[in-house]
Protein backbone atom coordinates (compact mmCIF):
# COMPACT_ATOMS: atom_id res chain seq x y z
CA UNK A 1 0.00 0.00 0.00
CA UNK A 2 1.31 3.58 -0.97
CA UNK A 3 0.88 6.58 0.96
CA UNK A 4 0.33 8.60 -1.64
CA UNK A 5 -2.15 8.52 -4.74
CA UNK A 6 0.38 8.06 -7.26
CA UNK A 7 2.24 5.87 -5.82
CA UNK A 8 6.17 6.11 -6.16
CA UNK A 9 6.09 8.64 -8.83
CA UNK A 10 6.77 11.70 -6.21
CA UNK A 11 9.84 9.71 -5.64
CA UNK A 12 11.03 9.16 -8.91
CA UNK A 13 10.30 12.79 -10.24
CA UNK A 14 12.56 13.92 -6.66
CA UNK A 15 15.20 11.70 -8.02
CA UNK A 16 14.75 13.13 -11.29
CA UNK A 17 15.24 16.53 -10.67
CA UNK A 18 18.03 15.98 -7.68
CA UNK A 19 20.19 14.46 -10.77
CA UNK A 20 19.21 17.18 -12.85
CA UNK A 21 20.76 19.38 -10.47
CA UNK A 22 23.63 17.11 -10.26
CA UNK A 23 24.31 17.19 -13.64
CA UNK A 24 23.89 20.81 -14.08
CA UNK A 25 20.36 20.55 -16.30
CA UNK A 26 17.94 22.57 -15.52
CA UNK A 27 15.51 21.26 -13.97
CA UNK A 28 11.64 20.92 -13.98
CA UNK A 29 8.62 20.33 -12.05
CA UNK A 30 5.73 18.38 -13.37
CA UNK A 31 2.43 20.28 -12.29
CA UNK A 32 -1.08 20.02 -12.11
CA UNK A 33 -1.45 21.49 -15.74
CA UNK A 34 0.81 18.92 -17.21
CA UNK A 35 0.71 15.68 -14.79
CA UNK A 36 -1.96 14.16 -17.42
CA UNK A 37 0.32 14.49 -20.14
CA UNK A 38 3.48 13.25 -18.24
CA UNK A 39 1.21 10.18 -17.05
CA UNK A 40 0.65 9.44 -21.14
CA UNK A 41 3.71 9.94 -21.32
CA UNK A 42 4.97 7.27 -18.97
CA UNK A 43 2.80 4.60 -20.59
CA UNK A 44 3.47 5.18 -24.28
CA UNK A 45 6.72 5.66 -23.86
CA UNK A 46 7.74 2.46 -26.02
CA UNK A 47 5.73 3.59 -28.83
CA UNK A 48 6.23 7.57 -29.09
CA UNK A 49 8.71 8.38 -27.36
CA UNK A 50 8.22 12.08 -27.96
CA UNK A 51 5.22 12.18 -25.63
CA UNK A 52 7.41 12.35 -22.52
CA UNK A 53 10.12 14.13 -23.66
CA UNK A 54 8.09 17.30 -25.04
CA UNK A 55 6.18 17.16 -21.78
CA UNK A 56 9.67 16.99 -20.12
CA UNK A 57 10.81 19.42 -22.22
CA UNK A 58 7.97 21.81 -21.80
CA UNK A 59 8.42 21.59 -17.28
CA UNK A 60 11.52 22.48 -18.48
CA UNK A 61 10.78 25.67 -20.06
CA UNK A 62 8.30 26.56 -17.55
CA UNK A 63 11.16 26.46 -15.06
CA UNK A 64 12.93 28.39 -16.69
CA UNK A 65 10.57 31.00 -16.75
CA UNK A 66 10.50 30.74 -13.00
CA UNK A 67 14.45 31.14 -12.86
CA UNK A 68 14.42 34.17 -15.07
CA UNK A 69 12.23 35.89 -13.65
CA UNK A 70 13.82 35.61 -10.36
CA UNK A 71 17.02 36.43 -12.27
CA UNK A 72 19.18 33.34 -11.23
CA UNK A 73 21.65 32.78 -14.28
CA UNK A 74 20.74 29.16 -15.47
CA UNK A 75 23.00 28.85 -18.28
């Protein structure tokens, strides 16, 4: 039994963006607005691939937006 809805996907996406860090990517968030795509995603990811990384891609950008406009150099 999980303690959370979605199982151990907060997990994985806390991973994800601790390594981004670690690997000097930016990273990004998955929200609300784009959790559905992310989640389609995840399960077609062995037929288009491009589904999860454009999502990815996209929580990317968004975080981006967030750094700039707090003016922390990201590049």
């Amino acid at each position: 039994m999980h303690p959370f809805q979605d199982g151990n996907g907060r997990v994985g996406r806390l991973i994800m963006f601790k390594e981004c860090l670690a690997n000097n990517i930016v990273p990004f968030i998955i929200n609300e607005d784009i959790k559905l795509f992310y989640y389609r995603g995840l399960q077609e990811w062995t037929h288009i691939k491009e589904y999860l990384l454009d999502t990815c891609l996209t929580a990317q950008d968004n975080y981006k937006a967030i750094l700039h406009y707090f003016e922390i150099d990201f590049d």
